[in-house]
N, C-alpha and C. Protein backbone atom coordinates (compact mmCIF):
# COMPACT_ATOMS: atom_id res chain seq x y z
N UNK A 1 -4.04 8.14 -10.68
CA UNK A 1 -4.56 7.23 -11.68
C UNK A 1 -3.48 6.76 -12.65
N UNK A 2 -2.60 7.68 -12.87
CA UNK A 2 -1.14 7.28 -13.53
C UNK A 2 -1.09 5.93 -13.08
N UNK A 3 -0.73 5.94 -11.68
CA UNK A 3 -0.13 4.36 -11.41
C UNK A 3 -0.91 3.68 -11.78
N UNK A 4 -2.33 3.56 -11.09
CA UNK A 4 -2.72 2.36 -11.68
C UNK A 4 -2.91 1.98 -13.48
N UNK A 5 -2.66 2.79 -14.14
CA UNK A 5 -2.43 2.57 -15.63
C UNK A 5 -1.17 1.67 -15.67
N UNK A 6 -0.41 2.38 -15.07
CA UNK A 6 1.03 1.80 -15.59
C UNK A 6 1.04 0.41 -14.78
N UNK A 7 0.34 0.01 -13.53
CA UNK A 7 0.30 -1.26 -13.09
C UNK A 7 -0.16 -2.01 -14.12
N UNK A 8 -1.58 -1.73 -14.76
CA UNK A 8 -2.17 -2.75 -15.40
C UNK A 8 -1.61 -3.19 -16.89
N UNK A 9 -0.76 -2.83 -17.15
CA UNK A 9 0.44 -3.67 -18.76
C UNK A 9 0.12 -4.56 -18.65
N UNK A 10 -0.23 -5.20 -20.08
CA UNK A 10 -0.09 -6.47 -20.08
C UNK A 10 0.59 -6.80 -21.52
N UNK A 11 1.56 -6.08 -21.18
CA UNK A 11 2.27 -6.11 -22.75
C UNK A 11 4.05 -6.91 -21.90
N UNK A 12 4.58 -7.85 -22.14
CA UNK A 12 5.52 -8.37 -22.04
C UNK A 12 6.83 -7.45 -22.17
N UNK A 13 6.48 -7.03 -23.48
CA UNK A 13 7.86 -6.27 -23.94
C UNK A 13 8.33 -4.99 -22.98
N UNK A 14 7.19 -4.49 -22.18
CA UNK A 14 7.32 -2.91 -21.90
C UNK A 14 6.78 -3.29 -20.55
N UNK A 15 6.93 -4.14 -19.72
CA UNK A 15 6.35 -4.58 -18.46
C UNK A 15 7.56 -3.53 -17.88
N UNK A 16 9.02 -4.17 -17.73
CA UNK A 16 9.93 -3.52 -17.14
C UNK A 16 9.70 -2.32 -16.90
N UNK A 17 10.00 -1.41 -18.18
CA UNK A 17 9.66 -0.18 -18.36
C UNK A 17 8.39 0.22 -17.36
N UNK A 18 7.57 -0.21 -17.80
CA UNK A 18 6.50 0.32 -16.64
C UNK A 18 6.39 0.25 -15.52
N UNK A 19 7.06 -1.09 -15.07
CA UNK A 19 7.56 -1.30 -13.39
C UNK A 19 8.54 0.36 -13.16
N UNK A 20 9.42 0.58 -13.63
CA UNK A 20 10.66 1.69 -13.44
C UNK A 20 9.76 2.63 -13.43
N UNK A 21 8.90 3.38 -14.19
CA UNK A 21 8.27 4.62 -14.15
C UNK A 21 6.64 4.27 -13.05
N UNK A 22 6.33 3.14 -13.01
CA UNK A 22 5.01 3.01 -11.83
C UNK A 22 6.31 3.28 -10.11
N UNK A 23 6.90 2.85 -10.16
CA UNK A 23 8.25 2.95 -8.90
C UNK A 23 8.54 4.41 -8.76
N UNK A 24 9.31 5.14 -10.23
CA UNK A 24 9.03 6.33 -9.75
C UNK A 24 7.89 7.22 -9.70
N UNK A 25 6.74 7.14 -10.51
CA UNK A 25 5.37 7.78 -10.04
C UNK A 25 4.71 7.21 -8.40
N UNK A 26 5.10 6.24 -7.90
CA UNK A 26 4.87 6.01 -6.59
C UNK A 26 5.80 6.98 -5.50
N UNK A 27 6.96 6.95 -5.75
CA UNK A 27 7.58 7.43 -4.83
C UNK A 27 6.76 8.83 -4.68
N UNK A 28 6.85 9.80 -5.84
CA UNK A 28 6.85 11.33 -6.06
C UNK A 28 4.92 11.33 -5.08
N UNK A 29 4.16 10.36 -5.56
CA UNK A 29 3.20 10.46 -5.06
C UNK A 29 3.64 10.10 -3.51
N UNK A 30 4.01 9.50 -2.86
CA UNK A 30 4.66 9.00 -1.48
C UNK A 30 5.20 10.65 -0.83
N UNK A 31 5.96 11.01 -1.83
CA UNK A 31 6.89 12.42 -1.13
C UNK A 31 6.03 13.68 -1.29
N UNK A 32 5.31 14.16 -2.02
CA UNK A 32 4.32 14.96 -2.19
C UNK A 32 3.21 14.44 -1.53
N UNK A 33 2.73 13.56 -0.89
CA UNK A 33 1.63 13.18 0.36
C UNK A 33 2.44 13.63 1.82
N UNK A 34 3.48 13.26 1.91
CA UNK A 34 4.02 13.28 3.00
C UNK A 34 4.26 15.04 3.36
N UNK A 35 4.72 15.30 1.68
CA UNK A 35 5.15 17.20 2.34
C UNK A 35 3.39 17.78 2.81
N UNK A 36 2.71 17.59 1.91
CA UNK A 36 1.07 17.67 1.98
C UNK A 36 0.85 18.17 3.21
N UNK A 37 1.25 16.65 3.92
CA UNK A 37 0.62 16.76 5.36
C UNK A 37 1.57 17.43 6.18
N UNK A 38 2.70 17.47 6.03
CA UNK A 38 3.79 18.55 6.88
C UNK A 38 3.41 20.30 6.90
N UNK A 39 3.54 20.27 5.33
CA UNK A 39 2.99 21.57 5.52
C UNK A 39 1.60 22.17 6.22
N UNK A 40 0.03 21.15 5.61
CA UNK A 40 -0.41 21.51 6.39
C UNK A 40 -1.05 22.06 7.96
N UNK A 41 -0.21 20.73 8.41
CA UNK A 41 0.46 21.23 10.21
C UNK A 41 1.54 22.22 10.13
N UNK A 42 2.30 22.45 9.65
CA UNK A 42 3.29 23.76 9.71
C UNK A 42 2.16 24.94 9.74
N UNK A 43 2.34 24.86 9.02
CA UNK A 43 0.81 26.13 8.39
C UNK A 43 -0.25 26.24 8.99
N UNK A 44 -0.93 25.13 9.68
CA UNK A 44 -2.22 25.02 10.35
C UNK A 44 -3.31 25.38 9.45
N UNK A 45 -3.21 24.98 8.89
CA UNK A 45 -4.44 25.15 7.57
C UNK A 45 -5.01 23.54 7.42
N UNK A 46 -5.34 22.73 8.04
CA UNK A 46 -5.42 21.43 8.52
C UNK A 46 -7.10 21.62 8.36
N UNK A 47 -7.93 20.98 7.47
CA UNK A 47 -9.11 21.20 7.65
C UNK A 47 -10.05 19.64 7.46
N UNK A 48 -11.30 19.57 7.78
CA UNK A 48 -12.09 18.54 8.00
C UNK A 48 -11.98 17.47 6.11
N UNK A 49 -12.01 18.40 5.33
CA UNK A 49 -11.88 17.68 3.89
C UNK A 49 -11.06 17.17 4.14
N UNK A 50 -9.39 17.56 4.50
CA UNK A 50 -8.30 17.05 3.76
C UNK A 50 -8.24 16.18 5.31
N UNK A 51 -9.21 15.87 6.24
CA UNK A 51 -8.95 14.75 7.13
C UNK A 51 -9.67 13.53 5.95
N UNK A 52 -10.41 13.69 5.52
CA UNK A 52 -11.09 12.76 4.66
C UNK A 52 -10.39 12.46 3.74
N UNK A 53 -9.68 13.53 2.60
CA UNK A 53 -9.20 12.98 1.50
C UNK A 53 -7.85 12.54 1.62
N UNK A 54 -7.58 13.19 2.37
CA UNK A 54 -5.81 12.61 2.58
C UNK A 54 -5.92 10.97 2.86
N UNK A 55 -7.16 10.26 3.72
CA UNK A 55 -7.00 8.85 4.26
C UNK A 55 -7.38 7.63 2.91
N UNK A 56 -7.97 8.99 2.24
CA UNK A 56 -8.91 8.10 1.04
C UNK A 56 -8.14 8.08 0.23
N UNK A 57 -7.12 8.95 0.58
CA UNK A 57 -6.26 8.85 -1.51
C UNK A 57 -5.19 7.99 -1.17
N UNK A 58 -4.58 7.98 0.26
CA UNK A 58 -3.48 6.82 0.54
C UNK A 58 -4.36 5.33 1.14
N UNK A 59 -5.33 5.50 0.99
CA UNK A 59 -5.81 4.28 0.71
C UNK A 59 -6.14 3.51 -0.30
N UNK A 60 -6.34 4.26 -1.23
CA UNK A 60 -6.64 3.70 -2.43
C UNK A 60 -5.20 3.56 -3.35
N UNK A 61 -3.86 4.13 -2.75
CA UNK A 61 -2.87 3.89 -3.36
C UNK A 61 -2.28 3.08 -2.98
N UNK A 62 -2.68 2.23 -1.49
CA UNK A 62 -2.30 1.03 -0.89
C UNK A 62 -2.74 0.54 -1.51
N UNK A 63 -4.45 0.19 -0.95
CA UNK A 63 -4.82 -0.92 -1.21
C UNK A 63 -4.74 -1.18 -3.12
N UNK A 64 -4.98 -0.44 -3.50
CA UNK A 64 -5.20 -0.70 -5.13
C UNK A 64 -3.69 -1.23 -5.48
N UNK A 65 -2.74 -0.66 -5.18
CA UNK A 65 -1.58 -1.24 -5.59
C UNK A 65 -1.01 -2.95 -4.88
N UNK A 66 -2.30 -3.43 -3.53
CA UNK A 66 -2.08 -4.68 -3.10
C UNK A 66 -2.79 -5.75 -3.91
N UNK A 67 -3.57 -4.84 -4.62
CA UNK A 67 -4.96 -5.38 -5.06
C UNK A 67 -3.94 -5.59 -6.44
N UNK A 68 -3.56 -5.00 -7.15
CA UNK A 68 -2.75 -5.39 -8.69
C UNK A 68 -1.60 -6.36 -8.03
N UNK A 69 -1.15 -6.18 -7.02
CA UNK A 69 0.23 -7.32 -6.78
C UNK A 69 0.08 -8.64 -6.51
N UNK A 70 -1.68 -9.22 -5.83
CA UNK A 70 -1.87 -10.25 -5.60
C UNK A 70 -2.92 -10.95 -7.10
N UNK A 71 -2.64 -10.13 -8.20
CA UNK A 71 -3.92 -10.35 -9.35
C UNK A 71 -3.28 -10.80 -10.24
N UNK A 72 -3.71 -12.37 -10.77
CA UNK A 72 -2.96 -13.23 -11.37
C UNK A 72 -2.77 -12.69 -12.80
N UNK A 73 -3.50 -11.53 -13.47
CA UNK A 73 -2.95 -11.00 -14.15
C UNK A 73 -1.70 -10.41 -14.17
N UNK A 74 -1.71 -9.91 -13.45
CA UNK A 74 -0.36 -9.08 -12.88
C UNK A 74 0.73 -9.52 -13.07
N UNK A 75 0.48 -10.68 -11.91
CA UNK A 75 1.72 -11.99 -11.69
C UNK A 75 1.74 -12.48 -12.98
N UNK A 76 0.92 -12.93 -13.99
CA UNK A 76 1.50 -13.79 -15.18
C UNK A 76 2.17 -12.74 -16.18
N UNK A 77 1.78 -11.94 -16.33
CA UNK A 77 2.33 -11.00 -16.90
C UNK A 77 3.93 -10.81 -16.76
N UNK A 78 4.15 -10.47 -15.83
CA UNK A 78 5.40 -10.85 -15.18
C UNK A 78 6.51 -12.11 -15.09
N UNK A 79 5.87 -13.27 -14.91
CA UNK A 79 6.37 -14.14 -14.73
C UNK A 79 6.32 -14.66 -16.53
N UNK A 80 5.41 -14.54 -17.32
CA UNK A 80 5.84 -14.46 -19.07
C UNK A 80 6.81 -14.01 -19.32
N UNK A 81 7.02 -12.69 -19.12
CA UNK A 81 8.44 -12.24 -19.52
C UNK A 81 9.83 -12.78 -19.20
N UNK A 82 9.79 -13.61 -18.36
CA UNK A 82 10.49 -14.34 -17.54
C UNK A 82 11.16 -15.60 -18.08
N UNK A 83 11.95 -16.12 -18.33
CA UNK A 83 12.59 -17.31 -18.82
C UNK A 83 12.34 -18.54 -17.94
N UNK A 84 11.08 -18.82 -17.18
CA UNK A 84 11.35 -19.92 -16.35
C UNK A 84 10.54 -20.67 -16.61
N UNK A 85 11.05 -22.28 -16.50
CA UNK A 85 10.40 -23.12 -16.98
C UNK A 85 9.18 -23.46 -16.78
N UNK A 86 8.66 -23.96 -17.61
CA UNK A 86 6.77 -23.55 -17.07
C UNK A 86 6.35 -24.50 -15.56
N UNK A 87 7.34 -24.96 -15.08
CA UNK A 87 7.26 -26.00 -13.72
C UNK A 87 6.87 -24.68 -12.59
N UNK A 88 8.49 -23.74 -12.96
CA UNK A 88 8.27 -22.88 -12.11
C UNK A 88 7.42 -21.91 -12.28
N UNK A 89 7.19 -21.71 -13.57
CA UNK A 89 5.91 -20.77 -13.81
C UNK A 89 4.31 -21.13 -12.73
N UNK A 90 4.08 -22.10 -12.61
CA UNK A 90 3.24 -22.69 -12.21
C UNK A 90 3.09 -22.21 -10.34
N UNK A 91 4.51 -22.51 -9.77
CA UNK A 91 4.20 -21.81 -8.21
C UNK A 91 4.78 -20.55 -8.07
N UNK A 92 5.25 -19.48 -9.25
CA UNK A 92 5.75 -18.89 -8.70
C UNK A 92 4.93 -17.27 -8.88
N UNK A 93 5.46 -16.72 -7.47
CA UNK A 93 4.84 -15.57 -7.45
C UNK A 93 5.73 -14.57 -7.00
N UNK A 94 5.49 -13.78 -8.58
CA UNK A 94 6.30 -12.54 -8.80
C UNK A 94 6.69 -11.36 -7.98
N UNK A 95 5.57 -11.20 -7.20
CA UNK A 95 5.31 -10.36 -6.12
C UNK A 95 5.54 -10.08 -4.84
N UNK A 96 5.22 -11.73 -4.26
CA UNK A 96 5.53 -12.17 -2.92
C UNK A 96 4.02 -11.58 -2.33
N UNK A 97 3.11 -10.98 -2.81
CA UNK A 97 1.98 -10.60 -2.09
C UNK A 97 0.79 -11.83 -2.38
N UNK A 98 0.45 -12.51 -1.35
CA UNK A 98 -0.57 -13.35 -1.53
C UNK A 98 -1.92 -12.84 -1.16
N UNK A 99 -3.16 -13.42 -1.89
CA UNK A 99 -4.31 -12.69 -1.72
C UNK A 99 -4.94 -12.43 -0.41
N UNK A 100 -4.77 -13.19 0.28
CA UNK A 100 -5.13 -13.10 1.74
C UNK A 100 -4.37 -12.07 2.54
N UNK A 101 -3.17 -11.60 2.19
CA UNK A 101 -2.29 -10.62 2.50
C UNK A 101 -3.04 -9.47 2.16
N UNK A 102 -3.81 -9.02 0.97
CA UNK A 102 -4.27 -7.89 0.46
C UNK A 102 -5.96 -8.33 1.17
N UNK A 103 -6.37 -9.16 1.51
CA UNK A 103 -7.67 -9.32 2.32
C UNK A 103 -7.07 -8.32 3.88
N UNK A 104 -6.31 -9.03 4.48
CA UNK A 104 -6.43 -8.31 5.69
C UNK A 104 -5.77 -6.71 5.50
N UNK A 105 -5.27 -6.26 4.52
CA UNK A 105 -4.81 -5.29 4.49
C UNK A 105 -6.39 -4.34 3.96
N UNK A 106 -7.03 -4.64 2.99
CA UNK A 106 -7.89 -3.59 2.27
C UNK A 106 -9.27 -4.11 4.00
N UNK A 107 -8.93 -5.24 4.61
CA UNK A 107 -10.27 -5.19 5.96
C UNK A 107 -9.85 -4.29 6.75
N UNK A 108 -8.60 -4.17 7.39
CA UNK A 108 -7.79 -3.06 8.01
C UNK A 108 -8.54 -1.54 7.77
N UNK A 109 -8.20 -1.18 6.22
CA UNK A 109 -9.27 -0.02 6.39
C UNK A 109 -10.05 0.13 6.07
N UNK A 110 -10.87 -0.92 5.75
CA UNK A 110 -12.70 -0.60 5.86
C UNK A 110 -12.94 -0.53 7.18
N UNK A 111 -12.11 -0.93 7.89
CA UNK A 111 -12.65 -0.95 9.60
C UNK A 111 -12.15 -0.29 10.48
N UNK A 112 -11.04 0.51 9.76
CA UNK A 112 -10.70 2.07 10.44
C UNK A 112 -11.36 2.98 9.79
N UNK A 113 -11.54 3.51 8.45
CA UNK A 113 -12.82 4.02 7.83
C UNK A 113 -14.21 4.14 8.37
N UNK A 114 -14.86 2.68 8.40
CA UNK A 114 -15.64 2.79 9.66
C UNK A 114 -15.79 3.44 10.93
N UNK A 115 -14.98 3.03 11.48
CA UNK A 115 -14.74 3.42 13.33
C UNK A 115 -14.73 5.04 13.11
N UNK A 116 -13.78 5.63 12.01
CA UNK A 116 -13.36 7.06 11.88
C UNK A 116 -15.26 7.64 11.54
N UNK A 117 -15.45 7.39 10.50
CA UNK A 117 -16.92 7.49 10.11
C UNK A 117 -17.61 7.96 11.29
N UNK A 118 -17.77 7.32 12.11
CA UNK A 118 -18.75 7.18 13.33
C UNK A 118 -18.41 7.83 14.17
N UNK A 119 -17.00 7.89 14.48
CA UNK A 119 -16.51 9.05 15.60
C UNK A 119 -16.56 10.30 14.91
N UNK A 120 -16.27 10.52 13.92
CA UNK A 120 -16.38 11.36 13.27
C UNK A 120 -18.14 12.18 12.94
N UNK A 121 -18.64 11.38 12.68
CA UNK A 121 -20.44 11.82 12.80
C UNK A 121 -20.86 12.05 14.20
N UNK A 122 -20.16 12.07 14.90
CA UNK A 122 -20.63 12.03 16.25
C UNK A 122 -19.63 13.73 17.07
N UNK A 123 -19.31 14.11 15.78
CA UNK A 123 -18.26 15.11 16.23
C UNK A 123 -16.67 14.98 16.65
N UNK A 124 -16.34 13.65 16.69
CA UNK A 124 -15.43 13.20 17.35
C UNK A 124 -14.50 13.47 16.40
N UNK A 125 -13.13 14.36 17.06
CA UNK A 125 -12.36 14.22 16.11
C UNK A 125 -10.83 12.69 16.36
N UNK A 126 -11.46 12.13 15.06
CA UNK A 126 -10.48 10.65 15.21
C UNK A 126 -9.32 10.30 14.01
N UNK A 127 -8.33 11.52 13.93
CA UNK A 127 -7.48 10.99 12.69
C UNK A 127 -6.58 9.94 13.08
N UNK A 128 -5.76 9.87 12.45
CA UNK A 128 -4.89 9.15 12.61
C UNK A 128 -4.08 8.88 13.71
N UNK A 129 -3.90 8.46 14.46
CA UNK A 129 -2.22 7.81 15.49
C UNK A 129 -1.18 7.61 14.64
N UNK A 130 -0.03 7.65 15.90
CA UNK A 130 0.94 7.12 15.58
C UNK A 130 1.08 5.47 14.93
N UNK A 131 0.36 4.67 15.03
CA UNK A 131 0.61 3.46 14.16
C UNK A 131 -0.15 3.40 13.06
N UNK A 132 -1.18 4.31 13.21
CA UNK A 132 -1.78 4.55 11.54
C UNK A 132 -0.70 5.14 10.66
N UNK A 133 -0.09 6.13 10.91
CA UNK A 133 1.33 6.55 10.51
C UNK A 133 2.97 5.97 10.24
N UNK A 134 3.08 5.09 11.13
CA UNK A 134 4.12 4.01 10.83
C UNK A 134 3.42 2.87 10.12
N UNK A 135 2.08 2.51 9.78
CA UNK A 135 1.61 1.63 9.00
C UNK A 135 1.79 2.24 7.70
N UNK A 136 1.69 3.48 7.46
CA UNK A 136 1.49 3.50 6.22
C UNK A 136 2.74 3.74 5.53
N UNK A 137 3.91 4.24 6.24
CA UNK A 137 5.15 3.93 5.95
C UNK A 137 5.62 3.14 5.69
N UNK A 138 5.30 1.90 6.43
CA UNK A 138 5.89 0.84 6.14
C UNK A 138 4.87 -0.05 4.70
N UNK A 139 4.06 0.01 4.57
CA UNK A 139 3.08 -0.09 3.75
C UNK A 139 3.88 0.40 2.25
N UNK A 140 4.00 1.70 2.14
CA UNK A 140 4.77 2.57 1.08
C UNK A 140 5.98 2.12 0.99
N UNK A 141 6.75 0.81 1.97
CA UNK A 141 8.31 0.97 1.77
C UNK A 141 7.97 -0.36 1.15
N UNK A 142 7.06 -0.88 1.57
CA UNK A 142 6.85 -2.40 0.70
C UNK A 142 6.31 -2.52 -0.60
N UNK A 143 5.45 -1.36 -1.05
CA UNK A 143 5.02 -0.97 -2.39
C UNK A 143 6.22 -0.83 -3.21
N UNK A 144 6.97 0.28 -2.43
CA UNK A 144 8.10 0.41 -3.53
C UNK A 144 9.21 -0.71 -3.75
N UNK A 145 9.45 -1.37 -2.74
CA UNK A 145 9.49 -2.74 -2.49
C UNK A 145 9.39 -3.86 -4.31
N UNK A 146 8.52 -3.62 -3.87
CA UNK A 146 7.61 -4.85 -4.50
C UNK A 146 8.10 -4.04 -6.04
N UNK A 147 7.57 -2.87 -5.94
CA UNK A 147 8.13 -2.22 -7.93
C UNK A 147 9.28 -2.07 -8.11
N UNK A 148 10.17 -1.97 -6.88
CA UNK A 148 12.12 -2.00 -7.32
C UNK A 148 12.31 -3.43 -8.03
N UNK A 149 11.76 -4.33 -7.19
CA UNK A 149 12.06 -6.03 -7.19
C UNK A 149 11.29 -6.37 -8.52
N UNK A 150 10.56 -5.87 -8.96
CA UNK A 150 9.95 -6.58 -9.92
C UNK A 150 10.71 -5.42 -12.02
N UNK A 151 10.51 -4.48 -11.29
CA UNK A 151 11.69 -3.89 -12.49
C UNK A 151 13.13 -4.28 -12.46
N UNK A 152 13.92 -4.95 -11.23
CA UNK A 152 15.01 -5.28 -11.70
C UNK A 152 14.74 -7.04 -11.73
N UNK A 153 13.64 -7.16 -12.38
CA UNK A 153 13.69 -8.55 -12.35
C UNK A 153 14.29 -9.53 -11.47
N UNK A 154 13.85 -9.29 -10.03
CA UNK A 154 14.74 -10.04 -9.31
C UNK A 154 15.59 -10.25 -9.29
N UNK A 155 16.56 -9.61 -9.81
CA UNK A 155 18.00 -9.81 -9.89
C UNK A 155 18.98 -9.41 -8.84
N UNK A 156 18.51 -8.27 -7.58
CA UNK A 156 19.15 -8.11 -7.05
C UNK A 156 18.85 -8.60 -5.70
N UNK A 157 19.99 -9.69 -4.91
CA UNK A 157 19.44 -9.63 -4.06
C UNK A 157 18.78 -9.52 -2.96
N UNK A 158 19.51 -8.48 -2.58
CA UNK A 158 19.22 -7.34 -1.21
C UNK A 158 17.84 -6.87 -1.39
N UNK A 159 17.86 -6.26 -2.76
CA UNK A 159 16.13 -5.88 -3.13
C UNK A 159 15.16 -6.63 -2.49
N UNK A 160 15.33 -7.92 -3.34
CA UNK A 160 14.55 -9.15 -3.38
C UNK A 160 13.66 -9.17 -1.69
N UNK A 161 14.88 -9.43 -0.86
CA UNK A 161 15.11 -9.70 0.98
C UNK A 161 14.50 -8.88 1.44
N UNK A 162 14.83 -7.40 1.02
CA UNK A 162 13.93 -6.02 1.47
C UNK A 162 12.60 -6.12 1.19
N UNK A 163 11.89 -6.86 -0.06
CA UNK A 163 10.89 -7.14 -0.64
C UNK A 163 10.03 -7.81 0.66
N UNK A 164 10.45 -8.98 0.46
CA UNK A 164 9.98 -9.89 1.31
C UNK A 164 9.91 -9.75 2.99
N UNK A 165 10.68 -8.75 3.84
CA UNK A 165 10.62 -8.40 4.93
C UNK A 165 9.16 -7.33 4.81
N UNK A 166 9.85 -6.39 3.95
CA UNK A 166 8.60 -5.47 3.77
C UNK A 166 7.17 -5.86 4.39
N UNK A 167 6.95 -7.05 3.13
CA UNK A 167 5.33 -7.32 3.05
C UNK A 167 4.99 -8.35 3.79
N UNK A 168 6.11 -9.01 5.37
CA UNK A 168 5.51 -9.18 6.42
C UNK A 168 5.06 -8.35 7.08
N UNK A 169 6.00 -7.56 7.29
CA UNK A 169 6.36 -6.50 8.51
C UNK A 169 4.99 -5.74 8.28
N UNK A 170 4.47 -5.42 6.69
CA UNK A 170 3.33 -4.15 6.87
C UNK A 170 2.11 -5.67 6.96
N UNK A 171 1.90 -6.81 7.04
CA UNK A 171 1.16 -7.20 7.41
C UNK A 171 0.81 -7.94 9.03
N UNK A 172 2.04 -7.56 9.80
CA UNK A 172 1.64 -7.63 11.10
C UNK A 172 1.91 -6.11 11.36
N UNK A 173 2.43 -5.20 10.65
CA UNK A 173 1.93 -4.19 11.39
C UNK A 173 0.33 -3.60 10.96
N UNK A 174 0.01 -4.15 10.17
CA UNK A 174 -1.26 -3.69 9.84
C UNK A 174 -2.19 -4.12 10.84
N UNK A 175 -2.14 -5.57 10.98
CA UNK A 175 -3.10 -6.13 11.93
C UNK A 175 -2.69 -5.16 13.21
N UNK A 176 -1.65 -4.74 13.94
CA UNK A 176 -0.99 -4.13 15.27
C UNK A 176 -1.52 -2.73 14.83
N UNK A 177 -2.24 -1.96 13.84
CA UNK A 177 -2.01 -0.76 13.98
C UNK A 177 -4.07 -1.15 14.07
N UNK A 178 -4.73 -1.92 13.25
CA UNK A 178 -6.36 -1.90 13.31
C UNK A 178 -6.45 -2.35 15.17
N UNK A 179 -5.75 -3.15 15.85
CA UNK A 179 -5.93 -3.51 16.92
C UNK A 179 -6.07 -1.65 17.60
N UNK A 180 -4.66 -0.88 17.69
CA UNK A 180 -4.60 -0.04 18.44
C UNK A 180 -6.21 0.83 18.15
N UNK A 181 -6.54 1.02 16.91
CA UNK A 181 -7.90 1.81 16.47
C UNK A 181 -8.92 1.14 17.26
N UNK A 182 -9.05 0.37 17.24
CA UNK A 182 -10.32 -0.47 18.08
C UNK A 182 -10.28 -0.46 19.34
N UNK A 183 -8.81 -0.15 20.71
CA UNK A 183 -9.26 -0.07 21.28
C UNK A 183 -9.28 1.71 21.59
N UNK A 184 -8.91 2.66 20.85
CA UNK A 184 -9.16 3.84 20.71
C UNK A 184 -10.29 4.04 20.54
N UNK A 185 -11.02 3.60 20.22
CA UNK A 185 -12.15 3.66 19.43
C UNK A 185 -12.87 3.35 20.57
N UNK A 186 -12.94 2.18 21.18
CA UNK A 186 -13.77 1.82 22.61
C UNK A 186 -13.96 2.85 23.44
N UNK A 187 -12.36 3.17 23.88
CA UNK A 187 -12.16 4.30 24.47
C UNK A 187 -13.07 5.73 24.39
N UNK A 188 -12.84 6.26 23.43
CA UNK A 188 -13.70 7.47 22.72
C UNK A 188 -15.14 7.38 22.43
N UNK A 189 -15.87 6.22 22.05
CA UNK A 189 -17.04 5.93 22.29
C UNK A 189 -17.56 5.64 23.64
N UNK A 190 -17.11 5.30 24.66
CA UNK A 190 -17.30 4.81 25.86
C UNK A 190 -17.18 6.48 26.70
N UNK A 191 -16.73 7.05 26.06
CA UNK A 191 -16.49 8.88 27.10
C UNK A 191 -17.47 9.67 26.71
């Protein structure tokens, strides 16, 4: 809940600042999810809750953080602090995440949520794959992405490039990772 506090500023002066500490409260949340789930396969202490909460809490740290990057609050906020003339104020977007970008991303997992739901009520055990797993990596490299680029004020531009590859790449891999679930999903319902 940290992050999303520190997303929602709408104070000009202390935007930066909050970009730098929402970037590092993302990561630590990113690296402490990831040991989470290592350890609990090391350990085998892997249980039916933490199949549930583990999908729900990195979902809601996706999607909620796609959901503040495409929200014209957000963006003006940002782009105020900004010295640009109100021409460019007008098309420009701070983020690079457009709303339709965060549509197919937050449909993605209502409709693996779903599918899991159902295999799951049915006894089925259906976590994750391998592209549910490289989705959400790449997902997390575009989040942080998006909060490097926007605390260094666009200034750098390798950032910037990394930015913008990012939040294709996790939106065709998103669509490539709901495809693989669906036909998993056929699969496992059909046996």
């Amino acid at each position: 809940m940290v992050f999303f506090v520190l997303l929602n500023v709408h104070d000009e002066a202390t935007f930066v600042w909050h970009m730098k500490i929402a970037f590092s409260v993302f990561i630590v949340a990113v690296l402490t999810d990831m040991l989470d789930g290592y350890l609990a396969r090391a350990w085998k202490v892997e249980s039916a809750f933490g199949r549930v909460v583990d999908p729900f809490v990195d979902k809601l740290l996706i999607c909620g953080a796609f959901i503040f990057f495409s929200s014209n609050d957000f963006i003006n906020v940002a782009v105020k602090m900004r010295e640009y003339p109100d021409t460019v104020r007008a098309s420009f977007n701070v983020t690079g995440v457009h709303p339709w970008m965060t549509v197919v991303i937050v449909a993605r997992e209502f409709l693996v949520t779903s599918i899991r739901g159902l295999a799951e009520s049915r006894g089925i055990d259906f976590r994750a794959d391998w592209a549910g797993k490289i989705k959400m990596t790449i997902q997390s490299v575009a989040v942080a992405a998006i909060l490097l680029d926007v605390a260094l004020v666009s200034k750098v531009a390798w950032v910037h490039q990394i930015r913008d590859y990012a939040i294709w790449i996790t939106v065709v891999i998103t669509v490539l990772s709901a495809t693989t679930y669906v036909m998993r999903a056929r699969k496992v319902m059909a046996a």
